[in-house]
C-alpha atoms as a PDB file:
ATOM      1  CA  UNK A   1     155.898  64.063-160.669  1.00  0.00           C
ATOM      2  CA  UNK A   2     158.290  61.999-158.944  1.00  0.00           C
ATOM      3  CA  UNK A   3     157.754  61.121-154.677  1.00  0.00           C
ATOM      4  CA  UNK A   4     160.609  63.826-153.973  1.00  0.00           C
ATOM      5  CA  UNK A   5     157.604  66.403-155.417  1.00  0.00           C
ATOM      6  CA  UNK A   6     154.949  65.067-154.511  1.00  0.00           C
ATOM      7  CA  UNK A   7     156.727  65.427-150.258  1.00  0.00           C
ATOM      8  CA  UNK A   8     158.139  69.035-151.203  1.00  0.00           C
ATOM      9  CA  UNK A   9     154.727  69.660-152.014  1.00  0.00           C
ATOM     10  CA  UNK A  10     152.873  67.952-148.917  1.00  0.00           C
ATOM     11  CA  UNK A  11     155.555  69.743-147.092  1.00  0.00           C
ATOM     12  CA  UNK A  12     154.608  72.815-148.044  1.00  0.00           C
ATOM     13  CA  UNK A  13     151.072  72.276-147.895  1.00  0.00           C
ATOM     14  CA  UNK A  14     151.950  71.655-144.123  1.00  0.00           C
ATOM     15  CA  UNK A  15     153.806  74.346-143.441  1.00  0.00           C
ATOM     16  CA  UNK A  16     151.438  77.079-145.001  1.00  0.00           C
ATOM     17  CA  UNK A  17     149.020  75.362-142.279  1.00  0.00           C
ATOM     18  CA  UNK A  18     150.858  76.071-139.664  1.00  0.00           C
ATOM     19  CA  UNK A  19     151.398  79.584-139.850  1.00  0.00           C
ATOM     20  CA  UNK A  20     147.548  80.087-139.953  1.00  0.00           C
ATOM     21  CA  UNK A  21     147.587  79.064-136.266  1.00  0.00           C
ATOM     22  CA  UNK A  22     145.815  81.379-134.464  1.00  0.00           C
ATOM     23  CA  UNK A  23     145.662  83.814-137.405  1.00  0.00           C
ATOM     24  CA  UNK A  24     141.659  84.744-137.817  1.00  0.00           C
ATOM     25  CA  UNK A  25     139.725  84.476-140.853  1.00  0.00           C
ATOM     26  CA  UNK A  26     140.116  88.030-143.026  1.00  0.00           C
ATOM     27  CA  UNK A  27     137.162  88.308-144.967  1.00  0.00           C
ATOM     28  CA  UNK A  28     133.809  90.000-143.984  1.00  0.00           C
ATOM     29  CA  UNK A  29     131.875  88.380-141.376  1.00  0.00           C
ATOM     30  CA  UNK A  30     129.216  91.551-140.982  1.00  0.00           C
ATOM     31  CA  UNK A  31     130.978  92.618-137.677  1.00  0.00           C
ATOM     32  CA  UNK A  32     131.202  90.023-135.937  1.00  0.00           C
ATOM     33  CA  UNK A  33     134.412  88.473-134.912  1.00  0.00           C
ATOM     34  CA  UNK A  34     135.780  86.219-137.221  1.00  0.00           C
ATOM     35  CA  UNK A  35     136.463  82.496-136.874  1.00  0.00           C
ATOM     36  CA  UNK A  36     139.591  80.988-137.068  1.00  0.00           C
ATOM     37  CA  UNK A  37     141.254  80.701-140.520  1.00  0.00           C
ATOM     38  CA  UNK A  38     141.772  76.895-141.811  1.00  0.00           C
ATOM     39  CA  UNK A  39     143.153  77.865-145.529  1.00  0.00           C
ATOM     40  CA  UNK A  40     144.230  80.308-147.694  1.00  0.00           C
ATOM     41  CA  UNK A  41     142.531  82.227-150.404  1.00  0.00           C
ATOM     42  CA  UNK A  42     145.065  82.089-153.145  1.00  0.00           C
ATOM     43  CA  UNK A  43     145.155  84.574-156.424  1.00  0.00           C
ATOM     44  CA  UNK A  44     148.189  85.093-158.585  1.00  0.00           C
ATOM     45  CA  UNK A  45     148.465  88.889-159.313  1.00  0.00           C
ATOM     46  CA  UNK A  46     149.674  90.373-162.417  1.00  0.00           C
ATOM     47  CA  UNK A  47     151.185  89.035-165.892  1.00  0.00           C
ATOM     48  CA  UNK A  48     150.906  85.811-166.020  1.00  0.00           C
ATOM     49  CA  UNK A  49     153.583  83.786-169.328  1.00  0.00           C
ATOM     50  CA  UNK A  50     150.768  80.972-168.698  1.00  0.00           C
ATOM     51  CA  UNK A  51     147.048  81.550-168.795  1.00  0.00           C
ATOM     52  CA  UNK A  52     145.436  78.308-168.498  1.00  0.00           C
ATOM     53  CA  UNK A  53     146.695  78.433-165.093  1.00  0.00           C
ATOM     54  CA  UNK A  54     145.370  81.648-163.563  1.00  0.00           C
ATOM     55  CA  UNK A  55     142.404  81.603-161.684  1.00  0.00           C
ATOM     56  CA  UNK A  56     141.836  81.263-157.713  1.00  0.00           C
ATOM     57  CA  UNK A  57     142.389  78.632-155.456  1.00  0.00           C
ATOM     58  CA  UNK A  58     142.702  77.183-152.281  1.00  0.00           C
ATOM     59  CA  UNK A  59     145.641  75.408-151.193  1.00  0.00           C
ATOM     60  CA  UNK A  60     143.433  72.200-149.987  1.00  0.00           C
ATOM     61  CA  UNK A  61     142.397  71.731-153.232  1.00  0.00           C
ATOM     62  CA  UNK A  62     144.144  68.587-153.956  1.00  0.00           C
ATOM     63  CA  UNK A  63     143.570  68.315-158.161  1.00  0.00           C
ATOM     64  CA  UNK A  64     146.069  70.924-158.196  1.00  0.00           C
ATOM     65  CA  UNK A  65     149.934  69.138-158.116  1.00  0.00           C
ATOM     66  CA  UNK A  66     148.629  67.191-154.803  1.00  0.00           C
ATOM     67  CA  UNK A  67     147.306  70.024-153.151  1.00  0.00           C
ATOM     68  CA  UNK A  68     149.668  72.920-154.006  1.00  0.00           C
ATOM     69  CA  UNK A  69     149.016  75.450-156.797  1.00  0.00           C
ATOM     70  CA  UNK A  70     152.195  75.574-158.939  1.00  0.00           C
ATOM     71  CA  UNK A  71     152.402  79.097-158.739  1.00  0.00           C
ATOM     72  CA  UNK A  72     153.264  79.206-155.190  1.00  0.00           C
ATOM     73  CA  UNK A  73     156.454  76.985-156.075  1.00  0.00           C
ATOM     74  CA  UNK A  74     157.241  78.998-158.736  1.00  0.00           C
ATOM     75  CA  UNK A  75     157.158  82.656-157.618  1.00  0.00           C
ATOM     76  CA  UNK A  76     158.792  84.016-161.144  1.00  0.00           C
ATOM     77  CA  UNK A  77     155.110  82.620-162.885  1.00  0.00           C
ATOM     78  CA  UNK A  78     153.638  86.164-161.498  1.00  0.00           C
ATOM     79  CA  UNK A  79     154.418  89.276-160.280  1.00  0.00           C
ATOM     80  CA  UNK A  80     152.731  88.941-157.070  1.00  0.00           C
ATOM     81  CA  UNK A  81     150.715  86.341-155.104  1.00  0.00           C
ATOM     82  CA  UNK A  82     147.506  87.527-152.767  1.00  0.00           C
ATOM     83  CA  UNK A  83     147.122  85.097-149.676  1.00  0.00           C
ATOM     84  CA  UNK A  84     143.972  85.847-147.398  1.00  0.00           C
ATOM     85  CA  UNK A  85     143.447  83.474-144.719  1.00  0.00           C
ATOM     86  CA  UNK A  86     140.150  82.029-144.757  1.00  0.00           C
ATOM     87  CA  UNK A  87     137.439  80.324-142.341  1.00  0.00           C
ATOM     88  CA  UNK A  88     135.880  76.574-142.890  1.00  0.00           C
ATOM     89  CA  UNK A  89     132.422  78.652-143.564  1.00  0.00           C
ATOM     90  CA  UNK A  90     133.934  80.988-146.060  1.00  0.00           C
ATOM     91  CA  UNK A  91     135.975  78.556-147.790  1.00  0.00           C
ATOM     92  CA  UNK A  92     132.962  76.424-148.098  1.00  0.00           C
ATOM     93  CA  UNK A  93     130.916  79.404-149.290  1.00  0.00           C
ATOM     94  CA  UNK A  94     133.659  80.141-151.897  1.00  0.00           C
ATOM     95  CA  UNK A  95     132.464  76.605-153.517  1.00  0.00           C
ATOM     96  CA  UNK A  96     129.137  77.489-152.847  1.00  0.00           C
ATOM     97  CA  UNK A  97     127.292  78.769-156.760  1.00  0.00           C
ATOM     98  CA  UNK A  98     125.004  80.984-154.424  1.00  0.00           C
ATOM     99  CA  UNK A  99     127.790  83.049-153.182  1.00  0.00           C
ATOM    100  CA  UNK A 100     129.915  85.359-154.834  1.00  0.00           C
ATOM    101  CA  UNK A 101     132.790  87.674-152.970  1.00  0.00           C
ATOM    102  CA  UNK A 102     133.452  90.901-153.972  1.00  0.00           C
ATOM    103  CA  UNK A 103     137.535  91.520-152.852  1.00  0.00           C
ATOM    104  CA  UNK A 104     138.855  95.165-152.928  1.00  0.00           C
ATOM    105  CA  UNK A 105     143.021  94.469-154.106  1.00  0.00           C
ATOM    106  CA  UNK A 106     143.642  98.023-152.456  1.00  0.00           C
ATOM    107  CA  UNK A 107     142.106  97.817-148.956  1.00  0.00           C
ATOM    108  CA  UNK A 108     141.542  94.305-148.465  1.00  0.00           C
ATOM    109  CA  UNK A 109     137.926  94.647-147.675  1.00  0.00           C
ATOM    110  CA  UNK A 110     135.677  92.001-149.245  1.00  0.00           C
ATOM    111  CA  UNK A 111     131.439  91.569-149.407  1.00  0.00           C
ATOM    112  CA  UNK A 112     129.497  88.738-149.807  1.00  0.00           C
ATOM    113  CA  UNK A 113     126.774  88.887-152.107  1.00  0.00           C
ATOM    114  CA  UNK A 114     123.632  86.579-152.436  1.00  0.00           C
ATOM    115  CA  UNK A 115     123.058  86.145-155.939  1.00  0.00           C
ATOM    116  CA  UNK A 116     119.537  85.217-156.109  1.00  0.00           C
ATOM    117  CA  UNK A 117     119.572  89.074-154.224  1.00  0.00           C
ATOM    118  CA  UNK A 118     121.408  90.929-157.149  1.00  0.00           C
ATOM    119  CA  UNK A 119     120.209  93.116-159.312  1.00  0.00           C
ATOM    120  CA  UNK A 120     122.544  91.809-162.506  1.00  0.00           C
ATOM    121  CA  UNK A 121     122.895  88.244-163.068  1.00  0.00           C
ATOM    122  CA  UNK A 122     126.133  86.686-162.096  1.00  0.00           C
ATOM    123  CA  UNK A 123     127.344  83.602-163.633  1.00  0.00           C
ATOM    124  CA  UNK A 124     127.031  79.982-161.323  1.00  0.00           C
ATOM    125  CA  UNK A 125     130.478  79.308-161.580  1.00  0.00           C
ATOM    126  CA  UNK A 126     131.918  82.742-160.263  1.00  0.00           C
ATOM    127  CA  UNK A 127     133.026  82.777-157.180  1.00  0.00           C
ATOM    128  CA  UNK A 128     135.168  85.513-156.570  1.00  0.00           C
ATOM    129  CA  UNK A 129     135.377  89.145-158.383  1.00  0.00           C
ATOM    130  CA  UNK A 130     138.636  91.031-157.676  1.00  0.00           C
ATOM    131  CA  UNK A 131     138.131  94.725-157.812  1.00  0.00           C
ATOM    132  CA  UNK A 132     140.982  96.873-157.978  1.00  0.00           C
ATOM    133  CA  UNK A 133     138.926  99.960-156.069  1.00  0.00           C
ATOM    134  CA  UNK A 134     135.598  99.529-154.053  1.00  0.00           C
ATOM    135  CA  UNK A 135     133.133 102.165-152.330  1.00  0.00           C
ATOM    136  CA  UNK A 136     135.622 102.071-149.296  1.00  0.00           C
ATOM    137  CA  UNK A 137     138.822 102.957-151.090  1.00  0.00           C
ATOM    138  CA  UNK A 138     136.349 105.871-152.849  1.00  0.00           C
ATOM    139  CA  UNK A 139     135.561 107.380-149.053  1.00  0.00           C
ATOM    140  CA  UNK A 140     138.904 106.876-148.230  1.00  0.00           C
ATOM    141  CA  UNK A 141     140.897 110.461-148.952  1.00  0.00           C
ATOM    142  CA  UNK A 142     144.513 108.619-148.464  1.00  0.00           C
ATOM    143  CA  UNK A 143     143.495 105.999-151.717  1.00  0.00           C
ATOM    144  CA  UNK A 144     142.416 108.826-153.970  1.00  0.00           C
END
Protein backbone atom coordinates (compact mmCIF):
# COMPACT_ATOMS: atom_id res chain seq x y z
CA UNK A 1 0.00 0.00 0.00
CA UNK A 2 1.61 2.99 -1.19
CA UNK A 3 0.94 6.81 0.86
CA UNK A 4 -1.51 7.76 -2.15
CA UNK A 5 -3.77 4.65 -0.41
CA UNK A 6 -3.11 4.83 2.62
CA UNK A 7 -4.68 9.16 2.26
CA UNK A 8 -7.58 7.86 -0.15
CA UNK A 9 -8.27 5.70 2.60
CA UNK A 10 -7.91 8.22 5.67
CA UNK A 11 -9.91 10.35 3.39
CA UNK A 12 -12.57 8.31 3.27
CA UNK A 13 -12.50 7.27 6.70
CA UNK A 14 -13.09 11.11 7.23
CA UNK A 15 -15.63 11.67 5.14
CA UNK A 16 -17.93 8.65 6.22
CA UNK A 17 -17.50 10.63 9.70
CA UNK A 18 -18.84 13.44 8.68
CA UNK A 19 -22.00 12.51 7.34
CA UNK A 20 -22.86 10.85 10.74
CA UNK A 21 -23.14 14.41 12.11
CA UNK A 22 -26.10 14.71 13.81
CA UNK A 23 -27.41 11.38 12.47
CA UNK A 24 -28.58 9.26 15.82
CA UNK A 25 -27.52 5.92 16.69
CA UNK A 26 -30.07 3.17 14.85
CA UNK A 27 -30.00 0.27 16.89
CA UNK A 28 -32.28 -0.57 19.91
CA UNK A 29 -31.85 1.46 22.89
CA UNK A 30 -35.24 -0.05 24.76
CA UNK A 31 -37.16 3.24 23.95
CA UNK A 32 -35.29 5.58 24.88
CA UNK A 33 -33.83 8.11 22.59
CA UNK A 34 -30.80 7.19 21.10
CA UNK A 35 -27.36 8.78 21.41
CA UNK A 36 -25.54 10.19 18.80
CA UNK A 37 -23.93 7.83 16.23
CA UNK A 38 -19.88 7.92 16.18
CA UNK A 39 -19.39 4.87 13.51
CA UNK A 40 -20.83 2.69 11.28
CA UNK A 41 -21.90 -0.88 11.56
CA UNK A 42 -20.58 -2.32 8.38
CA UNK A 43 -21.79 -5.88 6.70
CA UNK A 44 -21.22 -6.80 3.10
CA UNK A 45 -24.49 -8.38 1.77
CA UNK A 46 -24.71 -11.09 -0.67
CA UNK A 47 -22.12 -13.24 -2.87
CA UNK A 48 -19.10 -12.57 -1.94
CA UNK A 49 -15.80 -13.95 -5.01
CA UNK A 50 -13.68 -13.67 -1.59
CA UNK A 51 -14.60 -15.30 1.68
CA UNK A 52 -11.84 -14.75 3.98
CA UNK A 53 -12.97 -11.30 3.87
CA UNK A 54 -16.63 -11.32 4.87
CA UNK A 55 -17.54 -10.75 8.21
CA UNK A 56 -18.62 -7.35 10.08
CA UNK A 57 -16.86 -4.42 10.87
CA UNK A 58 -16.53 -1.09 11.92
CA UNK A 59 -14.92 1.46 9.95
CA UNK A 60 -12.56 2.58 13.09
CA UNK A 61 -11.15 -0.55 13.11
CA UNK A 62 -7.77 0.32 11.97
CA UNK A 63 -6.17 -3.54 11.21
CA UNK A 64 -8.32 -3.36 8.32
CA UNK A 65 -6.26 -1.36 5.18
CA UNK A 66 -5.69 1.63 7.87
CA UNK A 67 -9.04 1.82 8.99
CA UNK A 68 -11.20 1.15 5.90
CA UNK A 69 -12.71 -2.26 5.05
CA UNK A 70 -11.76 -3.01 1.41
CA UNK A 71 -15.10 -3.72 0.50
CA UNK A 72 -16.29 -0.28 0.81
CA UNK A 73 -13.57 0.73 -1.92
CA UNK A 74 -14.48 -1.88 -3.94
CA UNK A 75 -18.28 -1.93 -4.32
CA UNK A 76 -18.19 -4.82 -7.25
CA UNK A 77 -16.70 -7.35 -4.10
CA UNK A 78 -20.65 -7.64 -3.09
CA UNK A 79 -23.88 -7.13 -4.11
CA UNK A 80 -24.83 -4.82 -1.46
CA UNK A 81 -23.28 -3.12 1.60
CA UNK A 82 -25.52 -2.57 5.04
CA UNK A 83 -24.33 0.70 6.92
CA UNK A 84 -26.14 1.33 10.38
CA UNK A 85 -24.88 4.16 12.25
CA UNK A 86 -23.87 3.29 15.60
CA UNK A 87 -23.38 4.89 19.24
CA UNK A 88 -19.86 4.85 21.34
CA UNK A 89 -21.96 2.39 23.85
CA UNK A 90 -23.14 0.11 21.14
CA UNK A 91 -20.06 0.00 19.25
CA UNK A 92 -18.29 -0.81 22.40
CA UNK A 93 -20.90 -3.45 23.24
CA UNK A 94 -20.42 -4.94 19.72
CA UNK A 95 -16.70 -5.85 21.09
CA UNK A 96 -18.11 -6.74 24.17
CA UNK A 97 -18.20 -11.25 24.34
CA UNK A 98 -21.30 -10.64 26.70
CA UNK A 99 -23.35 -9.06 24.07
CA UNK A 100 -24.72 -10.37 21.07
CA UNK A 101 -27.20 -8.28 18.50
CA UNK A 102 -29.81 -9.81 16.85
CA UNK A 103 -30.32 -7.46 13.31
CA UNK A 104 -33.56 -8.04 11.26
CA UNK A 105 -32.06 -7.33 7.20
CA UNK A 106 -35.87 -6.62 6.37
CA UNK A 107 -37.02 -4.03 8.95
CA UNK A 108 -33.96 -2.84 10.40
CA UNK A 109 -34.94 -3.58 13.91
CA UNK A 110 -32.18 -5.09 16.07
CA UNK A 111 -32.19 -6.69 20.02
CA UNK A 112 -29.62 -7.00 22.31
CA UNK A 113 -29.28 -10.09 24.05
CA UNK A 114 -27.36 -10.92 27.35
CA UNK A 115 -25.84 -14.12 26.86
CA UNK A 116 -25.30 -15.33 30.26
CA UNK A 117 -29.54 -14.71 29.97
CA UNK A 118 -30.09 -17.12 26.93
CA UNK A 119 -31.54 -20.09 26.86
CA UNK A 120 -28.99 -21.69 23.98
CA UNK A 121 -25.43 -21.08 24.27
CA UNK A 122 -23.94 -18.58 21.94
CA UNK A 123 -20.41 -18.64 21.02
CA UNK A 124 -17.83 -15.72 22.85
CA UNK A 125 -16.74 -14.48 19.74
CA UNK A 126 -20.23 -13.72 18.07
CA UNK A 127 -21.18 -10.58 18.03
CA UNK A 128 -23.71 -9.99 15.64
CA UNK A 129 -26.48 -12.51 14.06
CA UNK A 130 -28.12 -11.19 10.87
CA UNK A 131 -31.59 -12.51 10.47
CA UNK A 132 -33.23 -12.19 7.31
CA UNK A 133 -36.98 -12.11 9.13
CA UNK A 134 -37.62 -11.45 12.93
CA UNK A 135 -40.94 -11.56 15.17
CA UNK A 136 -41.59 -7.92 13.87
CA UNK A 137 -41.47 -8.56 10.15
CA UNK A 138 -43.88 -11.84 11.22
CA UNK A 139 -46.65 -9.18 12.82
CA UNK A 140 -46.09 -7.07 10.11
CA UNK A 141 -48.98 -7.95 7.25
CA UNK A 142 -47.03 -5.66 4.49
CA UNK A 143 -43.60 -8.20 4.97
CA UNK A 144 -45.60 -11.38 4.61
Amino acid sequence: MDNMDILDANLGLFLAKMNLIGIRCHLNHNGEEPPEAVDYLCQRLGDVSNTEESGNALIEDSSILGGIPEFMNNPDSSIDMLRVPVCAECANALYDEDWLLFYCLTCDSSQWLLKSKARKLYPKWESIRFLSTCPNCAECPTHK
